[in-house]
N, C-alpha and C. Protein backbone atom coordinates (compact mmCIF):
# COMPACT_ATOMS: atom_id res chain seq x y z
N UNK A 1 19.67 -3.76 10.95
CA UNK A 1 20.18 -3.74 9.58
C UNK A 1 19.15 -3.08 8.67
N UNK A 2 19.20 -2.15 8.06
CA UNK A 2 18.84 -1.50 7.07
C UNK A 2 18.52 -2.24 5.85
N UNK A 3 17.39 -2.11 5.11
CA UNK A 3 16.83 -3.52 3.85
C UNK A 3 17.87 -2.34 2.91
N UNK A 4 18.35 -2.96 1.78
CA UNK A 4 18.35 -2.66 0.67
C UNK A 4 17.66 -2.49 -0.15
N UNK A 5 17.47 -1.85 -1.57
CA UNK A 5 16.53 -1.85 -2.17
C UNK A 5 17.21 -1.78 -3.88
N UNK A 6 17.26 -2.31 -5.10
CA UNK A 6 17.76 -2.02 -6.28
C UNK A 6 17.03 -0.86 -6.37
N UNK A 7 18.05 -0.19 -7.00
CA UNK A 7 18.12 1.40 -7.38
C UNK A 7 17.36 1.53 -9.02
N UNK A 8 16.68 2.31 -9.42
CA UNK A 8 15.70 2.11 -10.58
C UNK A 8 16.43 2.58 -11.62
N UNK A 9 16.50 1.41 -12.90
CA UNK A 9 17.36 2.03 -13.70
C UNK A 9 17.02 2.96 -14.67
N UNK A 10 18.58 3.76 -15.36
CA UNK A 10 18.22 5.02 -15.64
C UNK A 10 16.92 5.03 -17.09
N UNK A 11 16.66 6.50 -16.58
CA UNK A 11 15.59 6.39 -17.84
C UNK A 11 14.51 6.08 -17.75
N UNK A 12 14.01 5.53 -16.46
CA UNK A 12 13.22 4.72 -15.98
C UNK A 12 12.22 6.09 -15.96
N UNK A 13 10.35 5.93 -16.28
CA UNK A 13 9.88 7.45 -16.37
C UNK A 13 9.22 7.12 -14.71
N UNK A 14 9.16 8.11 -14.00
CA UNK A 14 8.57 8.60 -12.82
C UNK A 14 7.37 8.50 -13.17
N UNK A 15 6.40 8.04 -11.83
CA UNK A 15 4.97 8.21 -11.97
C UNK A 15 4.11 9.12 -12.20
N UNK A 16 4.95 10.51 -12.30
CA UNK A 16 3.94 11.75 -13.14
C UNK A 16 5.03 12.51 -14.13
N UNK A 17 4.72 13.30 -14.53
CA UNK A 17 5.33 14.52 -15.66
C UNK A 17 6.85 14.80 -14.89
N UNK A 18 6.78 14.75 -13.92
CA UNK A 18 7.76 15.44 -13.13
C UNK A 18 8.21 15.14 -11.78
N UNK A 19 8.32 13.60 -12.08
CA UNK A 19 9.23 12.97 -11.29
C UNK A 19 9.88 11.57 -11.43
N UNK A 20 10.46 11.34 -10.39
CA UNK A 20 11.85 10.15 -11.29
C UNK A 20 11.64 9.51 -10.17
N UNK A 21 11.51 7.80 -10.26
CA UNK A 21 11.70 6.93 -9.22
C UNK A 21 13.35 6.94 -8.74
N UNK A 22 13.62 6.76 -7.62
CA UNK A 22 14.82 6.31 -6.81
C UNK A 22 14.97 4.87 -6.67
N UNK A 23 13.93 3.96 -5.85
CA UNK A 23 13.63 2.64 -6.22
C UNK A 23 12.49 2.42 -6.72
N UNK A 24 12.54 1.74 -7.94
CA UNK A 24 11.23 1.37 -8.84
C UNK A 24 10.21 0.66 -8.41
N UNK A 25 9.02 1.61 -8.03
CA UNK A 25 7.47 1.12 -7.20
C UNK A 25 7.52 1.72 -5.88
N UNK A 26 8.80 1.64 -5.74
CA UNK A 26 8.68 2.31 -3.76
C UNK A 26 9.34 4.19 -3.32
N UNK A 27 9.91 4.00 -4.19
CA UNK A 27 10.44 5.65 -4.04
C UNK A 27 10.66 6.39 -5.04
N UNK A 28 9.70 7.46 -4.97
CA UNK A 28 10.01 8.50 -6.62
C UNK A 28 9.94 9.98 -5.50
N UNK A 29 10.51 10.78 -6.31
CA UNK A 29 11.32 12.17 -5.82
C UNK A 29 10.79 12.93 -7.16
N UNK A 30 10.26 14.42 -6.64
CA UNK A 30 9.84 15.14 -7.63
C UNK A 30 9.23 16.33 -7.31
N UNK A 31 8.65 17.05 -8.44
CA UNK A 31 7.84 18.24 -8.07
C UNK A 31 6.69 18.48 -6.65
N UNK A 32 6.44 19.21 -6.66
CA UNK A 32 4.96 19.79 -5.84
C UNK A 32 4.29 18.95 -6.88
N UNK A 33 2.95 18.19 -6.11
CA UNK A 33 2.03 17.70 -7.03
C UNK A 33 0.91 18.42 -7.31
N UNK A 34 1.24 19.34 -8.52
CA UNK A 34 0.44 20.85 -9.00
C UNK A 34 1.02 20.87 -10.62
N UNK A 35 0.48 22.18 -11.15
CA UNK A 35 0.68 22.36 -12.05
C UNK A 35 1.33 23.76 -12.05
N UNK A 36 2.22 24.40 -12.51
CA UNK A 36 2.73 25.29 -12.43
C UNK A 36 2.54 26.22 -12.98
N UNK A 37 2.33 27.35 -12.60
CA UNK A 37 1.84 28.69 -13.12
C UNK A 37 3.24 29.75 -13.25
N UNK A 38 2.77 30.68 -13.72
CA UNK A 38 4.09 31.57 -13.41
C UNK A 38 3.95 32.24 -12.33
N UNK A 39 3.43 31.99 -11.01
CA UNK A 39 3.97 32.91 -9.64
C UNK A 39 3.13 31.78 -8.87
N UNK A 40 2.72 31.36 -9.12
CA UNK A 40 2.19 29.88 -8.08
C UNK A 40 1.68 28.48 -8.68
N UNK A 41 1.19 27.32 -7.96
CA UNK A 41 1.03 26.21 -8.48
C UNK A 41 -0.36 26.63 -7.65
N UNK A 42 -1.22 25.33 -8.96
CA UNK A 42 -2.33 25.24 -8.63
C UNK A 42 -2.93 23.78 -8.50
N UNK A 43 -3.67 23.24 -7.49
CA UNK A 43 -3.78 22.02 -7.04
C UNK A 43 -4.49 21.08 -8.12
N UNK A 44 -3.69 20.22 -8.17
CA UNK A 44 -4.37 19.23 -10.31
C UNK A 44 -4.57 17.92 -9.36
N UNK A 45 -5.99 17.79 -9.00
CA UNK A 45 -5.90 16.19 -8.04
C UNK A 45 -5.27 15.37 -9.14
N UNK A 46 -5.23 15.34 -10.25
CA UNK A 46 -5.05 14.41 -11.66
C UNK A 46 -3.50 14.15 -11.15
N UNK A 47 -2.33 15.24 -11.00
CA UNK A 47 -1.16 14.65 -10.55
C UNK A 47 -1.07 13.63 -8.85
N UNK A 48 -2.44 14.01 -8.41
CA UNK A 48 -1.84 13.53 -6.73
C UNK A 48 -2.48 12.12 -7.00
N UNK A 49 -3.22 12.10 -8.04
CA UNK A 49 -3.99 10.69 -8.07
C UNK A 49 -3.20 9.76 -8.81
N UNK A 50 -2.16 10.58 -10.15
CA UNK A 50 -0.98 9.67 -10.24
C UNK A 50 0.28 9.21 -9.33
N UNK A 51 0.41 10.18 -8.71
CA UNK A 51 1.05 9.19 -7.70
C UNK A 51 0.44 7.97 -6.73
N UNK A 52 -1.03 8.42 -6.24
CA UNK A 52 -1.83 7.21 -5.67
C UNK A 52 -2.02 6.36 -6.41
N UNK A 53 -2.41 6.55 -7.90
CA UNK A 53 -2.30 5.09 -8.54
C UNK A 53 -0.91 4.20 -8.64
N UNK A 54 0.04 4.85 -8.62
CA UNK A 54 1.96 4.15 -8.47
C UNK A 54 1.74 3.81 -7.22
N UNK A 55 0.81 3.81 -6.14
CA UNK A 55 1.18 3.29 -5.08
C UNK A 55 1.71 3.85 -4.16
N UNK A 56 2.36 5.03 -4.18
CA UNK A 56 2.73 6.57 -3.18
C UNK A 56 1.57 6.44 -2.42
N UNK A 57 1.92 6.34 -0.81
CA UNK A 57 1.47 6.14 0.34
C UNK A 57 1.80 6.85 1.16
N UNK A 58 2.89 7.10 1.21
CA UNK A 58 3.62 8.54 1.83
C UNK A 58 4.16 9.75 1.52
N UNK A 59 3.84 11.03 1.77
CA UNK A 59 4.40 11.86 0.92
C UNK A 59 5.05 12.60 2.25
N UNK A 60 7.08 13.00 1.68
CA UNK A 60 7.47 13.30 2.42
C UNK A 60 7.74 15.38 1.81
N UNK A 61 7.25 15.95 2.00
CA UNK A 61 7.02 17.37 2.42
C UNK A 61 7.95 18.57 2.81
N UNK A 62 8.91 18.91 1.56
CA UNK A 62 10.19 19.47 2.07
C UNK A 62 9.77 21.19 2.02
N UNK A 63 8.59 21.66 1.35
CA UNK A 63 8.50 23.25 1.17
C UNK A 63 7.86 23.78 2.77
N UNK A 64 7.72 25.08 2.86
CA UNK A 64 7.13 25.75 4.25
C UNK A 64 5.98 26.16 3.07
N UNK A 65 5.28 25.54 2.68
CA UNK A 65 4.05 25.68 2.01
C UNK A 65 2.98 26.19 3.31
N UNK A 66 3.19 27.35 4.39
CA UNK A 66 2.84 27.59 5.31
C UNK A 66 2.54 29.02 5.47
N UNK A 67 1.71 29.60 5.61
CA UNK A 67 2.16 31.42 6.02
C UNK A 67 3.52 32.06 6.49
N UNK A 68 3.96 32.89 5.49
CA UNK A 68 4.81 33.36 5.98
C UNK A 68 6.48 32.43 5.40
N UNK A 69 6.08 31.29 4.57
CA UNK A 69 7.17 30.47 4.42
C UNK A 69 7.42 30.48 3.19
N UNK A 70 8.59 30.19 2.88
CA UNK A 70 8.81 30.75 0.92
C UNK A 70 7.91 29.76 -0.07
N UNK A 71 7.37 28.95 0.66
CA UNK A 71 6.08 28.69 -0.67
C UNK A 71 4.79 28.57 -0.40
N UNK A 72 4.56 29.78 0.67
CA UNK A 72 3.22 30.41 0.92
C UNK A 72 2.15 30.03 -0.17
N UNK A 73 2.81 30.29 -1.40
CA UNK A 73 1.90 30.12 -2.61
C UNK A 73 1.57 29.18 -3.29
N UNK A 74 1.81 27.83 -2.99
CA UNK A 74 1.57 26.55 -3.08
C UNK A 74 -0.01 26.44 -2.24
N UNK A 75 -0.77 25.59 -3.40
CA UNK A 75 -1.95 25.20 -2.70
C UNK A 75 -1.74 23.49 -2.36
N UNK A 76 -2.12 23.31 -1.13
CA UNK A 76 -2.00 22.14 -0.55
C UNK A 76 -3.21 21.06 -1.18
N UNK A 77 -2.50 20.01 -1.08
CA UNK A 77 -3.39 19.09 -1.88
C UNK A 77 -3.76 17.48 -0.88
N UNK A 78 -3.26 18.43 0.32
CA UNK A 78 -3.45 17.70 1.39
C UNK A 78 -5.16 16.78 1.57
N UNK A 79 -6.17 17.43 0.98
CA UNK A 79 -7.46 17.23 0.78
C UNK A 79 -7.73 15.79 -0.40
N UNK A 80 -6.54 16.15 -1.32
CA UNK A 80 -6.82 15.02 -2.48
C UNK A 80 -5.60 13.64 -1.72
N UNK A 81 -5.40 13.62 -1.00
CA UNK A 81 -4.09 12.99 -0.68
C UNK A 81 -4.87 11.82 0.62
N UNK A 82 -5.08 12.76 1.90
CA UNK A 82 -5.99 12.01 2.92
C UNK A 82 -7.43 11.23 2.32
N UNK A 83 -8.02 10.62 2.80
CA UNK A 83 -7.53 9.28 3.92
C UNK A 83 -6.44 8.30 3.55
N UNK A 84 -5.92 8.39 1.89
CA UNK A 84 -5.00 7.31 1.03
C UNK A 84 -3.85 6.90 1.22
N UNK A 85 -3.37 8.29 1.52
CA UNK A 85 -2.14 8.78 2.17
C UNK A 85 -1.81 9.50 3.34
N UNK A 86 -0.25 9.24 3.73
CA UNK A 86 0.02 10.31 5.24
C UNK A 86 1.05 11.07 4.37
N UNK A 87 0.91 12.51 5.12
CA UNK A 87 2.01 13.49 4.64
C UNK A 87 2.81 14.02 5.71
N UNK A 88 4.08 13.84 5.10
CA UNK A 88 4.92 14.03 6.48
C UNK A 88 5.97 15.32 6.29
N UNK A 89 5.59 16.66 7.39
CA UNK A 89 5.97 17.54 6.68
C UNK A 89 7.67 18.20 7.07
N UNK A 90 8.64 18.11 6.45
CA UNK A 90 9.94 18.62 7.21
C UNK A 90 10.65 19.77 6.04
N UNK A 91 10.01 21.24 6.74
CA UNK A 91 10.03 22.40 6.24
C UNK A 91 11.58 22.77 6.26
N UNK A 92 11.76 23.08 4.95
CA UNK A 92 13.32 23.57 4.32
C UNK A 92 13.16 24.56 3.37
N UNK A 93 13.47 25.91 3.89
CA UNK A 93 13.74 27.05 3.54
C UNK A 93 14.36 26.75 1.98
N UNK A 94 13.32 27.50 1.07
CA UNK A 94 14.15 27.49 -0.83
C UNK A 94 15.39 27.45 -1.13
N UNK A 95 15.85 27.09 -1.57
CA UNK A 95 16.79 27.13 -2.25
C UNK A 95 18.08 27.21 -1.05
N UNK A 96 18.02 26.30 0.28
CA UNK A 96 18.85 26.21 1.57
C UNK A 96 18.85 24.40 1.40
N UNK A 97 19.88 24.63 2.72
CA UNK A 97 20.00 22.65 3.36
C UNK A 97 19.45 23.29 4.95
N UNK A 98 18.96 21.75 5.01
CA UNK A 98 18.48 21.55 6.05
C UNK A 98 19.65 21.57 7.42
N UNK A 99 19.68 21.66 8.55
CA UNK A 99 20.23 21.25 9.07
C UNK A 99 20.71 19.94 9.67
N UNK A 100 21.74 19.00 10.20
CA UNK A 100 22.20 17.56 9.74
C UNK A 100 20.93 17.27 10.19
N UNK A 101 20.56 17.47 11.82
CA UNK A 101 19.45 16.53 12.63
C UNK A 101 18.35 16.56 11.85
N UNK A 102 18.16 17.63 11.16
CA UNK A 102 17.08 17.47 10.56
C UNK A 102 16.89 16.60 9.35
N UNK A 103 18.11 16.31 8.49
CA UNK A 103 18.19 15.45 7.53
C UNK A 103 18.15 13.87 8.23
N UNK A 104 18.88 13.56 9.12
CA UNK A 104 18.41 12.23 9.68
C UNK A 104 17.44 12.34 9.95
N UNK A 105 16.63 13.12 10.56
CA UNK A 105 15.05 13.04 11.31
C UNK A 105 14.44 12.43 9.72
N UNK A 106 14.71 13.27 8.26
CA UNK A 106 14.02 13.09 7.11
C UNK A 106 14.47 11.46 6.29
N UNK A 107 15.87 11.58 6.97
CA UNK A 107 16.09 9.79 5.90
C UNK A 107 15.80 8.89 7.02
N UNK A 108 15.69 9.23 8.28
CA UNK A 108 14.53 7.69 8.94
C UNK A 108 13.51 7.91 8.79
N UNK A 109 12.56 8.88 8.46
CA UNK A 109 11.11 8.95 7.89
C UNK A 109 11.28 7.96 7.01
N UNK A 110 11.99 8.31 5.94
CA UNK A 110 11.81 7.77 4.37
C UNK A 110 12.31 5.97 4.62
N UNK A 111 13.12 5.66 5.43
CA UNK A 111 13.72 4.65 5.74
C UNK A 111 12.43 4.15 6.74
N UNK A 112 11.95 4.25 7.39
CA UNK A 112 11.08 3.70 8.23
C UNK A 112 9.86 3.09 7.32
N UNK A 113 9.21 4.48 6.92
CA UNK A 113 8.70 4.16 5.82
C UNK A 113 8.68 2.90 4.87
N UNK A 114 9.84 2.71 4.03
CA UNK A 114 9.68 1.76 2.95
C UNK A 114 10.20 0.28 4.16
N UNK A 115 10.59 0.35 5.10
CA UNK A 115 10.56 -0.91 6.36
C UNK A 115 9.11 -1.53 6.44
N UNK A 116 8.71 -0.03 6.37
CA UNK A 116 7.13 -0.74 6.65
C UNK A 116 6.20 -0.73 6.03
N UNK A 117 6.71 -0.87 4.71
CA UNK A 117 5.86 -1.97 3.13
C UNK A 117 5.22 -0.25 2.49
N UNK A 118 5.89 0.71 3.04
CA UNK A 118 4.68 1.79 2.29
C UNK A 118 5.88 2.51 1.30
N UNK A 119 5.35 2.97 0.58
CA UNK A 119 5.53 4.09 -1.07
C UNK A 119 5.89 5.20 -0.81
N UNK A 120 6.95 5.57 -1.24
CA UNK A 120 7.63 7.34 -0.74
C UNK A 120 7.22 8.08 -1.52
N UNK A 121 6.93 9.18 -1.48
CA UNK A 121 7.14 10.53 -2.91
C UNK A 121 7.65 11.52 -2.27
N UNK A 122 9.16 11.74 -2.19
CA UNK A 122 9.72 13.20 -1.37
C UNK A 122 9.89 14.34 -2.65
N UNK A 123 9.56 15.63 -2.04
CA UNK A 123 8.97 16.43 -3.06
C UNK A 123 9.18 18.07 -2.38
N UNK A 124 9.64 19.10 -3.21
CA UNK A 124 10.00 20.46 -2.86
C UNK A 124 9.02 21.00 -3.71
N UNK A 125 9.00 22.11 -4.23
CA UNK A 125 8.67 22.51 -5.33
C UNK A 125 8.91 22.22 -6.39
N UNK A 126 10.05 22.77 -7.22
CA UNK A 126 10.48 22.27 -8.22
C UNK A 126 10.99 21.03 -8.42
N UNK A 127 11.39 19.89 -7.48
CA UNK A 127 11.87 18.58 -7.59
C UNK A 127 13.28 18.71 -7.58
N UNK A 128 14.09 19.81 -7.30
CA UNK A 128 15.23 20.18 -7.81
C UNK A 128 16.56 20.53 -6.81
N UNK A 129 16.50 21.33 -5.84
CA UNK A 129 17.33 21.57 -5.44
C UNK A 129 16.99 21.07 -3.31
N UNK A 130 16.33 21.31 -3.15
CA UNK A 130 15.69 20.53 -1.72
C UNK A 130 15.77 18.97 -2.05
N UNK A 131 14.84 18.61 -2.89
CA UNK A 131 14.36 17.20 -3.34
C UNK A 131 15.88 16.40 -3.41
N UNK A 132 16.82 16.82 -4.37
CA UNK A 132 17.74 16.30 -5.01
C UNK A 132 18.54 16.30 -3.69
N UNK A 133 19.11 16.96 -2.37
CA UNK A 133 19.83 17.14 -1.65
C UNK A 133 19.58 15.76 -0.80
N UNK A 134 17.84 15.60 -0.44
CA UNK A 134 17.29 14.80 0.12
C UNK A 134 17.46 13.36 -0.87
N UNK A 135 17.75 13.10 -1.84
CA UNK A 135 18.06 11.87 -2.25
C UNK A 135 19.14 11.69 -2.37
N UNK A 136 20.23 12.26 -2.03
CA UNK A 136 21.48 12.36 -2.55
C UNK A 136 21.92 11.96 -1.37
N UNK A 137 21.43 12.53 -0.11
CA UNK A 137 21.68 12.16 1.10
C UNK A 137 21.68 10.47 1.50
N UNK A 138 20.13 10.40 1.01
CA UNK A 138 19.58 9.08 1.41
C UNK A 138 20.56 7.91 0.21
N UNK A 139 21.15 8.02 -0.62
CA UNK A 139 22.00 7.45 -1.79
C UNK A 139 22.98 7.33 -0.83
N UNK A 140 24.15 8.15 -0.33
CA UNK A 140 25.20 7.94 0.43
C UNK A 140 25.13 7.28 1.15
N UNK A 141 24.13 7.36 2.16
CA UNK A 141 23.58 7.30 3.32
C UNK A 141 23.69 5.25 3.53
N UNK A 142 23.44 5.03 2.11
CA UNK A 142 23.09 3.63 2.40
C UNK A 142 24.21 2.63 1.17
N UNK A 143 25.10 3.49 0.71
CA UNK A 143 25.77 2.98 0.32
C UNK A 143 25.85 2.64 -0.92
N UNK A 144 24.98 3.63 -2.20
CA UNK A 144 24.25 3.65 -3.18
C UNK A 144 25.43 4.24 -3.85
N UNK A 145 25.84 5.37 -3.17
CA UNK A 145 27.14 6.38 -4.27
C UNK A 145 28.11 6.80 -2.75
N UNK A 146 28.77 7.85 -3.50
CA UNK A 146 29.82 7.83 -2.97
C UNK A 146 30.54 9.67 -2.85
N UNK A 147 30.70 9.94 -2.44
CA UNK A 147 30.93 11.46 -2.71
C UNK A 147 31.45 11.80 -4.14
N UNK A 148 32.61 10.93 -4.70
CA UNK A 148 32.82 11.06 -5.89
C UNK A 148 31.95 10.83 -6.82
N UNK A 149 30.49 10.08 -6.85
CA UNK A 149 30.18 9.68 -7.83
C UNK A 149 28.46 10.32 -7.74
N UNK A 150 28.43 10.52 -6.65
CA UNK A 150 26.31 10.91 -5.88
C UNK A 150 25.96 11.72 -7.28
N UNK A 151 27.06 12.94 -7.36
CA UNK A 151 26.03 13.82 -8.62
C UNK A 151 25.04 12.94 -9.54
N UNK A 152 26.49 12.35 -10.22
CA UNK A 152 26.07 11.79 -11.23
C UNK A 152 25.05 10.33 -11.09
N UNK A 153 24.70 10.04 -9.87
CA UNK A 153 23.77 9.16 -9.78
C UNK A 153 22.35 9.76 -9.69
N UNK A 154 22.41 10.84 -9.00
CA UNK A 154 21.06 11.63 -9.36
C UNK A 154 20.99 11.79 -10.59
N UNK A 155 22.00 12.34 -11.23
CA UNK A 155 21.67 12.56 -12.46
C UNK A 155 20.34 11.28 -13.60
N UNK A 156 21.64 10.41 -12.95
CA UNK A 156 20.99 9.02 -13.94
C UNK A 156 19.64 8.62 -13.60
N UNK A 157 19.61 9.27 -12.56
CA UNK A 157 18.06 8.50 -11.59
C UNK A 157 16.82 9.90 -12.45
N UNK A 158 17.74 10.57 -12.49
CA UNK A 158 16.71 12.48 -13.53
C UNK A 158 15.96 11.95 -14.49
N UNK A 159 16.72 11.03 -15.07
CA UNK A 159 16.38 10.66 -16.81
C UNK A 159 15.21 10.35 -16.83
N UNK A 160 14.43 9.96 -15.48
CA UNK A 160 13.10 9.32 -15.62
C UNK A 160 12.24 10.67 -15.47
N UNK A 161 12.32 11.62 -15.10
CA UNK A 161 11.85 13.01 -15.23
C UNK A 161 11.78 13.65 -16.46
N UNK A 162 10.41 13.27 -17.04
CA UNK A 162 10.35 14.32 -18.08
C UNK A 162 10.11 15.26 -18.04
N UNK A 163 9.82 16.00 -17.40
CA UNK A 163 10.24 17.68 -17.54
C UNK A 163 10.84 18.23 -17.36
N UNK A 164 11.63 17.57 -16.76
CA UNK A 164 13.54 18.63 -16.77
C UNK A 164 14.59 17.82 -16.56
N UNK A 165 14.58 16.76 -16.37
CA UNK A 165 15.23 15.29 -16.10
C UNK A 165 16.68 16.06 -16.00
N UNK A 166 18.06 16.19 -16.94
CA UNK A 166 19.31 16.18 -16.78
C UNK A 166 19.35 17.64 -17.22
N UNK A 167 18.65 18.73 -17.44
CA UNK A 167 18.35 19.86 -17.92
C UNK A 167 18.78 20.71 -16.83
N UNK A 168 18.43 20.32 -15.53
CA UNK A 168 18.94 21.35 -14.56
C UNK A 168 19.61 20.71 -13.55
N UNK A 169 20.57 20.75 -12.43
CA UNK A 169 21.59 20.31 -12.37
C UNK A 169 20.88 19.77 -11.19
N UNK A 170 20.96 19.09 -10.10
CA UNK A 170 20.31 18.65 -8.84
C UNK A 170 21.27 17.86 -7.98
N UNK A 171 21.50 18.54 -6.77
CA UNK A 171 21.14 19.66 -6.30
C UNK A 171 21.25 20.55 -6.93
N UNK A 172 20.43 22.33 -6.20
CA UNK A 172 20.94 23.02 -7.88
C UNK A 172 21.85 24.19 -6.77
N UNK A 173 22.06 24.13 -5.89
CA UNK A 173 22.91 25.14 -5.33
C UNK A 173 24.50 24.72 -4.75
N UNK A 174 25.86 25.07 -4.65
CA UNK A 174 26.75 24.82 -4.46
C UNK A 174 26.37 24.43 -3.06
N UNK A 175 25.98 25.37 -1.97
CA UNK A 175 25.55 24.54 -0.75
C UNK A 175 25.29 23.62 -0.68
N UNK A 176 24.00 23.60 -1.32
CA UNK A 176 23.32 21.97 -1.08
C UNK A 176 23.93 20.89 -1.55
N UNK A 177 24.93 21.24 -2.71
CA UNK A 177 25.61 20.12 -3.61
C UNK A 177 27.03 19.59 -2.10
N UNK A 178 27.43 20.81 -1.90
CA UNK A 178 28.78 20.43 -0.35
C UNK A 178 27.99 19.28 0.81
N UNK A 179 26.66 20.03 0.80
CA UNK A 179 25.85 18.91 1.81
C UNK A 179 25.87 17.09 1.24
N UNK A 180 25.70 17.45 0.23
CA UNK A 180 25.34 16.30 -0.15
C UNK A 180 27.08 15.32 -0.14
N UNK A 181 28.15 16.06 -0.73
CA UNK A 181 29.07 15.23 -0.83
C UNK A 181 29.89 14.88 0.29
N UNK A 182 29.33 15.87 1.13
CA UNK A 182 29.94 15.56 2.98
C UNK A 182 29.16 14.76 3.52
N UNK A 183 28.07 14.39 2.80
CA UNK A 183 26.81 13.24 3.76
C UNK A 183 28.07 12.33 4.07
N UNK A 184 27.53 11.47 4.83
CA UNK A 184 28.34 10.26 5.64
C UNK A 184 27.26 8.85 5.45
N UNK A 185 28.50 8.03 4.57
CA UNK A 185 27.06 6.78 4.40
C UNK A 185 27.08 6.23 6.16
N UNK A 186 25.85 5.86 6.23
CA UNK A 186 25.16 5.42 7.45
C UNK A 186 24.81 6.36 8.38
N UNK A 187 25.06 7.68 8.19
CA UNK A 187 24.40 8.74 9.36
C UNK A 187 22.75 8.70 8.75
């Protein structure tokens, strides 16, 4: 049996500039933990240490922040993060969905995870269109929303995002948005 968890209510602010809890203390969803430039982010330990002070223990890792991968240009902050934290990395092509196995492989991470007393932060770049697919999933998934209703529960869960909270749509691509409303609660 799968724990439940109350869902964080709206408005609620995320533990940095640019991100929104899912459950309040145990799961927040959001940016790269950087500061954003106009053609790359640059590593701000000040954001990775706000999430370590909220208690983020795990960071789940949706960019190919890798050679050769569309966010090559992301500096890893993997350095400010270890020994405090584990980072767990499941690479998803910009502005794409993952494939299904690979989305279960990512909501029993995140599900295993908060089983076993530790702090999520799942995170793309922008917090937006990867990120949002990946909570939208994990929302269905457990019986949180409903195909008719998931948008708008991300939405409400945005409000705690001050920097772009209900401003940009999440998921932000028609793909990723079909992924999300075909999820299947309990896969």
């Amino acid at each position: 049996m799968v724990q439940m968890y109350p869902l964080a209510p709206e408005g609620l602010p995320g533990p940095t500039g640019r991100s929104y809890w899912v459950v309040d203390g145990r799961f927040a969803a959001g940016a790269y933990p950087g500061k954003k430039g106009r053609r790359e982010l640059e590593r701000v330990p000040e954001v990775v240490e706000q999430l370590l002070d909220a208690g983020i223990d795990r960071f789940v890792n949706l960019t190919q922040d890798y050679p050769g991968g569309t966010d090559a240009h992301l500096t890893h902050y993997d350095s400010d993060v270890e020994p405090h934290a584990k980072i767990g990395r499941f690479a998803i092509r910009d502005v794409n969905i993952p494939t299904g196995q690979l989305m279960v492989e990512i909501l029993d991470a995140i599900d295993d995870d908060l089983a076993g007393g530790h702090n999520v932060y799942v995170h793309c770049w922008g917090g937006v269109g990867r990120t949002g697919t990946v909570v939208g999933c994990w929302l269905v998934r457990h019986g949180y929303a409903i195909a008719d209703d998931v948008l708008e529960v991300i939405s409400d869960l945005r409000v705690g995002d001050a920097g772009i909270g209900r401003t940009r749509m999440s998921p932000e691509t028609l793909e990723q948005i079909d992924f999300v409303v075909g999820w299947e609660q309990g896969r």
